[in-house]
Protein backbone atom coordinates (compact mmCIF):
# COMPACT_ATOMS: atom_id res chain seq x y z
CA UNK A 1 62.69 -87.67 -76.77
CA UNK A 2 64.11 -84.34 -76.30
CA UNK A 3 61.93 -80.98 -76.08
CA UNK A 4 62.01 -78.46 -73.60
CA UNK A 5 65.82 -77.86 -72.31
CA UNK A 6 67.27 -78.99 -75.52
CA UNK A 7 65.70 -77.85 -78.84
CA UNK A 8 66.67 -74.89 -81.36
CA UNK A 9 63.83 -72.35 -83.04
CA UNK A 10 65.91 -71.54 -86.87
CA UNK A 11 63.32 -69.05 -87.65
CA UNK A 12 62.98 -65.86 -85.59
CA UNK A 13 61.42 -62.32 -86.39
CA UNK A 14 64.61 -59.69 -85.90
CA UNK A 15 63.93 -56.13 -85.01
CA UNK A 16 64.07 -53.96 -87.74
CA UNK A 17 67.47 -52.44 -89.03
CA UNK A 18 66.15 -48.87 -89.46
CA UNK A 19 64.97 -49.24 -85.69
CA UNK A 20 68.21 -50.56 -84.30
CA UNK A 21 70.38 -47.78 -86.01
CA UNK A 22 68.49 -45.10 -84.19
CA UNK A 23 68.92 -46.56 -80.78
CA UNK A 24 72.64 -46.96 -81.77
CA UNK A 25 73.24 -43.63 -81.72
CA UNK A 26 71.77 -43.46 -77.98
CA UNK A 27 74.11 -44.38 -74.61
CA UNK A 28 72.69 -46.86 -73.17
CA UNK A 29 71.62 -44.19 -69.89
CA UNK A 30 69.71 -41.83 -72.12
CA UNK A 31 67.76 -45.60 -72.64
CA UNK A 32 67.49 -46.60 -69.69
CA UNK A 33 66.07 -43.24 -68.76
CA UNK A 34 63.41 -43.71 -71.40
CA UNK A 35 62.16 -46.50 -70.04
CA UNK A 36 61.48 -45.41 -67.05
CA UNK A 37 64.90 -46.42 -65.71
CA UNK A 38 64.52 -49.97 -66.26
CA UNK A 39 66.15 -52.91 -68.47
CA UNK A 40 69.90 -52.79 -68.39
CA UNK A 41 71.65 -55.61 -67.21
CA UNK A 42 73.33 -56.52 -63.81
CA UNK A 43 76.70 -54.04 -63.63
CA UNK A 44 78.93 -57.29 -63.18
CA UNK A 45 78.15 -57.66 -67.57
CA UNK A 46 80.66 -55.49 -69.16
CA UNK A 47 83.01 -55.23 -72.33
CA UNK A 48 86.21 -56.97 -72.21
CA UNK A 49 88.00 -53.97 -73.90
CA UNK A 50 87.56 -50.70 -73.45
CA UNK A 51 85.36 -48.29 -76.27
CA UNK A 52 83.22 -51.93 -77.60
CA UNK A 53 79.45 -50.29 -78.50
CA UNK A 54 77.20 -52.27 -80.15
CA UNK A 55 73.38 -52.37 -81.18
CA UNK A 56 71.67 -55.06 -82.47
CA UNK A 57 68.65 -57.72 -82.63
CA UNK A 58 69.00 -60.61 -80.19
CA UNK A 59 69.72 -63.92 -81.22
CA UNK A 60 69.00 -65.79 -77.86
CA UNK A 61 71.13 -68.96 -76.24
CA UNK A 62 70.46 -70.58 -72.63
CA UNK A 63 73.34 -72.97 -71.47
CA UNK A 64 73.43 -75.55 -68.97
CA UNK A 65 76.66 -74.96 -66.53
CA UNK A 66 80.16 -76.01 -68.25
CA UNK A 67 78.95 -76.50 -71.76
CA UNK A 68 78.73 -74.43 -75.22
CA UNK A 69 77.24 -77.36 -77.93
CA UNK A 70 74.48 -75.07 -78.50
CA UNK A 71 76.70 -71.80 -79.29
CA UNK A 72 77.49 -73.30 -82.34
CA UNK A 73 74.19 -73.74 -83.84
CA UNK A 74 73.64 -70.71 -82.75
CA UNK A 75 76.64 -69.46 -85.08
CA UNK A 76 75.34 -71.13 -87.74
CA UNK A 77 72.04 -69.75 -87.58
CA UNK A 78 73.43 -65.87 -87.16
CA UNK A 79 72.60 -63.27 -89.57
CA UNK A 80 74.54 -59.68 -89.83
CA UNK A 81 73.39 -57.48 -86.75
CA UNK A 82 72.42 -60.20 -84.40
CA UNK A 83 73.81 -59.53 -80.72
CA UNK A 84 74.33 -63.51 -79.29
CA UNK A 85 72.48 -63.07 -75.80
CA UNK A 86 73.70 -65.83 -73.82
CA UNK A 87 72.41 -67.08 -70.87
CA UNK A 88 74.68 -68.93 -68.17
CA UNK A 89 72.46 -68.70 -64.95
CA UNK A 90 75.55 -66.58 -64.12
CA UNK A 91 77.67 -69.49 -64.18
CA UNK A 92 81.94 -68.21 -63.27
CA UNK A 93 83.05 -71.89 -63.46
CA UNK A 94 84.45 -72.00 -66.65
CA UNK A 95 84.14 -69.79 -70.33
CA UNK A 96 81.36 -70.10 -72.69
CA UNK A 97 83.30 -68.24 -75.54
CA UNK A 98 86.35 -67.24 -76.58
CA UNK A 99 88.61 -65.87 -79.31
CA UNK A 100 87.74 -68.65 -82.02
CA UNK A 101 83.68 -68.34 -81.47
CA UNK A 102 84.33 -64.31 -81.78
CA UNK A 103 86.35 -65.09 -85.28
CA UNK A 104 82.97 -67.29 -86.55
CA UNK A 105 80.75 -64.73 -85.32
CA UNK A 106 82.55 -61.68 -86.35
CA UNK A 107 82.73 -63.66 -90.05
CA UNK A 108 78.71 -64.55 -89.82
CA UNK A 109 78.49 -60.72 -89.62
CA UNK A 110 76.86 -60.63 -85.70
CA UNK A 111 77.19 -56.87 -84.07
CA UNK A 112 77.88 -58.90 -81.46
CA UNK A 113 78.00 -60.77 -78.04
CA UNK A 114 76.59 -60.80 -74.71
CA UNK A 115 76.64 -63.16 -71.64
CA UNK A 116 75.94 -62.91 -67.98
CA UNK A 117 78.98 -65.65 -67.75
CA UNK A 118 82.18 -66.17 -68.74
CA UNK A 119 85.18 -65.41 -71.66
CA UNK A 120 88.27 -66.78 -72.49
CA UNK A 121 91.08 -65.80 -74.59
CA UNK A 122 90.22 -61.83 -74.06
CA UNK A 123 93.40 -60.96 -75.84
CA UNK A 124 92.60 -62.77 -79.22
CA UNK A 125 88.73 -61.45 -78.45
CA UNK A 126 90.07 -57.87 -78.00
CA UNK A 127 92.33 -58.67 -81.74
CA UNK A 128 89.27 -60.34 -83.40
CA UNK A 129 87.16 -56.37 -82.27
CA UNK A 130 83.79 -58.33 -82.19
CA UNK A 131 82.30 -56.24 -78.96
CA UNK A 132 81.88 -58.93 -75.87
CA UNK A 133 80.44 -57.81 -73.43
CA UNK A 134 80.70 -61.05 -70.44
CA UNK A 135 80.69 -60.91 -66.34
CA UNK A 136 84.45 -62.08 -66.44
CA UNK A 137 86.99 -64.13 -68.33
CA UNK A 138 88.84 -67.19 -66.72
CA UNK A 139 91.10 -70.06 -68.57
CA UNK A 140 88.41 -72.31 -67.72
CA UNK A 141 86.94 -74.40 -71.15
CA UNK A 142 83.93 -75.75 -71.25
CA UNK A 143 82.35 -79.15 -72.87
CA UNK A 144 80.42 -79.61 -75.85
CA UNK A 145 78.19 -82.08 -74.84
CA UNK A 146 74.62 -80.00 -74.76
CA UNK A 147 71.95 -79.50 -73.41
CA UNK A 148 70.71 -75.65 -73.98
CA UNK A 149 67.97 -74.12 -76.08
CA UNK A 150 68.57 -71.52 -78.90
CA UNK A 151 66.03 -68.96 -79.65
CA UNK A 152 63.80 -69.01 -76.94
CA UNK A 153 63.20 -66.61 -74.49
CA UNK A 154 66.49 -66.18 -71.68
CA UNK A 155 66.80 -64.33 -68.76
CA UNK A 156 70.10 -62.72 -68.78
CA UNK A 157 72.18 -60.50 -66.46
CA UNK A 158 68.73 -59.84 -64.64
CA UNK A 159 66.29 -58.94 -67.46
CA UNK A 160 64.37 -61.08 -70.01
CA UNK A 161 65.38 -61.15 -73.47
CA UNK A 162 63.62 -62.59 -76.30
CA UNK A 163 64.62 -63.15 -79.98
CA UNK A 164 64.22 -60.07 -81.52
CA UNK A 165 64.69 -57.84 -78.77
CA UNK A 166 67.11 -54.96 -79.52
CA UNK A 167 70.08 -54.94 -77.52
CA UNK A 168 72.51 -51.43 -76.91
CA UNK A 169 75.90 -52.13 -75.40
CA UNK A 170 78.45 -49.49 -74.34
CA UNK A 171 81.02 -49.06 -71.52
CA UNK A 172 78.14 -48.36 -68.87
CA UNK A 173 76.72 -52.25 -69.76
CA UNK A 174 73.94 -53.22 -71.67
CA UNK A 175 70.50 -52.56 -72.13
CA UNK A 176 67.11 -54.48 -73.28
CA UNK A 177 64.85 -52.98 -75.29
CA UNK A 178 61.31 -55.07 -76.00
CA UNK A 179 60.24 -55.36 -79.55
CA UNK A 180 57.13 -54.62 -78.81
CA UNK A 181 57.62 -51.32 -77.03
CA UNK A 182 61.06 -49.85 -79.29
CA UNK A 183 58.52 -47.41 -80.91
CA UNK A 184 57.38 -45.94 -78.16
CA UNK A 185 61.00 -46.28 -76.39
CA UNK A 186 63.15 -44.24 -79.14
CA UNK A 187 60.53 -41.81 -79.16
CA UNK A 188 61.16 -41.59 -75.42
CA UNK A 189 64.98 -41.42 -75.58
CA UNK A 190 64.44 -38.54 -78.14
CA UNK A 191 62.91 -36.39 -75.12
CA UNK A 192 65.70 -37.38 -72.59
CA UNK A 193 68.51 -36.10 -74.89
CA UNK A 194 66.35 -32.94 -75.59
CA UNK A 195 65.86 -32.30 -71.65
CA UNK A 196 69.97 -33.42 -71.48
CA UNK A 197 70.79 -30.81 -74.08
CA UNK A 198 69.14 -27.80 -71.54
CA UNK A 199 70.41 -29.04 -68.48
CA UNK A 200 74.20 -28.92 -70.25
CA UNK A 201 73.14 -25.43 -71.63
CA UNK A 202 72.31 -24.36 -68.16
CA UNK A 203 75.61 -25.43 -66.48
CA UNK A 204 77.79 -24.09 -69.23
CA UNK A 205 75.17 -20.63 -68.45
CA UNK A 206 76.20 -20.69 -64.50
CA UNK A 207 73.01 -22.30 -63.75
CA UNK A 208 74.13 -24.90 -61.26
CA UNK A 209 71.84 -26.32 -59.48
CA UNK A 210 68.48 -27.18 -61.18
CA UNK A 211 65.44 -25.71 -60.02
CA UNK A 212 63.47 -28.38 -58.89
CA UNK A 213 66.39 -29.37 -56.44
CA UNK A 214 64.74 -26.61 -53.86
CA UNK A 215 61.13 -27.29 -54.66
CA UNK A 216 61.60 -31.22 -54.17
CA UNK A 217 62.93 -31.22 -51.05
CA UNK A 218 60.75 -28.33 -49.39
CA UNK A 219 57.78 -30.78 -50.71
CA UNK A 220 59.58 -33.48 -49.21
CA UNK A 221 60.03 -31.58 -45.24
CA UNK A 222 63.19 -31.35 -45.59
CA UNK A 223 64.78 -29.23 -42.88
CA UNK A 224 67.82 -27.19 -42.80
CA UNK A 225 70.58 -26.15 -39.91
CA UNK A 226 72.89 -23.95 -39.78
C-alpha cells in the first residue's frame, strides 16, 4: 500500500491574502534583508522571461526524477494565488512543466510557478505570462507514471517550503517566507525600506560613503598605506 513518497494532502491552510499583498509590494532583497539575510533560493532558480514578479501562498509538489503525474493533481487542487513550489532534487534531465501546465494553471487562477528543475516550451510559457520561475528549460519531456507527494513539506532550490508558506518572486530569484514568522517578517521589511529610503537621500545629498564604513573597519584593525 502506498504512503509516504506517493500520497496527496487536498486540504491545506494558505497564507492570508491581505498578508501576501503587502510582501508583494517588497523586492525580494528588501526580504531577504528582513530576515536576517536568509531564505531565497539557490541563484541557478530564475524567471524564464524577463519582468515575471509574483507573490503568493505555496502549494507544494516533490517529484521523483523524469516524471510530472503528480503536477496534475496538483492543478486540480490549485486555488487563485497559489505559487506551485516544485521540488525536483534539482533534477536537469528532462522538464517538469511546460506551456500547456502554465495554460491550466494560469486558468485555475495560480500567481504562479516555481521549481528548482526544469521547463519546456519557454516561448508558449513566456505567451501564456503565468511567471515561471525554473533552474533551466531543455526539450526534454518527462513521464507520467508517479510517484511524488503533493502538499507536504519540500525542500526547494535550498530552503524548505511548506504549504502555506508565502513565496515573492522577482528578477533577483525567489524568496521563502514562513507562515509562522510573516508577521514579524513584513514588519521587518518595513524598517529596511525606511533605512533604504535615507541611505538614497544621502547619496542624492553628496553623502557617499556611509558613516559606519570608517568606524567598522578601525574596530576591525584595519590598517592603511599610502
Amino acid at each position: 500500500m502506498a504512503g509516504i513518497g506517493f500520497r496527496v494532502k487536498t486540504k491545506i491552510e494558505r497564507a492570508p491574502e491581505s498578508l501576501v499583498e503587502q510582501f508583494a509590494q517588497y523586492p525580494t532583497g528588501n526580504i531577504v534583508d528582513a530576515m536576517g539575510r536568509f531564505g531565497a533560493m539557490e541563484p541557478g532558480v530564475k524567471p524564464v522571461s524577463p519582468g515575471m514578479k509574483f507573490a503568493g501562498s505555496a502549494l507544494t509538489v516533490r517529484i521523483r526524477a523524469c516524471d510530472n503525474l503528480v503536477i496534475y493533481k496538483a492543478l486540480e487542487l490549485a486555488q487563485p494565488g497559489d505559487v506551485l513550489v516544485i521540488a525536483t532534487s534539482n533534477f536537469q534531465g528532462a522538464a517538469t512543466w511546460g506551456d500547456l501546465t502554465s495554460m491550466i494553471a494560469k486558468a485555475k487562477g495560480a500567481a504562479a510557478m516555481v521549481t528548482d528543475g526544469m521547463v519546456r516550451d519557454v516561448d508558449g510559457i513566456r505567451q501564456v505570462g503565468l511567471p515561471v520561475f525554473a533552474h533551466g528549460a531543455t526539450p526534454n519531456s518527462p513521464f507520467k507514471d508517479g510517484e511524488g507527494e503533493v502538499n507536504f513539506t519540500v525542500t526547494c532550490g535550498g530552503v524548505t517550503v511548506r504549504p502555506g508558506d508565502i513565496v515573492v518572486g522577482d528578477g533577483d530569484g525567489v524568496v521563502v517566507i514562513p507562515r509562522e514568522e510573516c508577521d514579524e517578517v513584513v514588519k521587518g521589511v518595513a524598517k529596511v525600506v525606511e533605512k533604504e529610503r535615507q541611505t538614497i537621500a544621502n547619496i542624492q545629498a553628496g553623502r557617499l560613503i556611509p558613516e559606519w564604513v570608517a568606524k567598522t573597519l578601525a574596530e576591525r584593525g584595519c590598517t592603511f598605506v599610502d
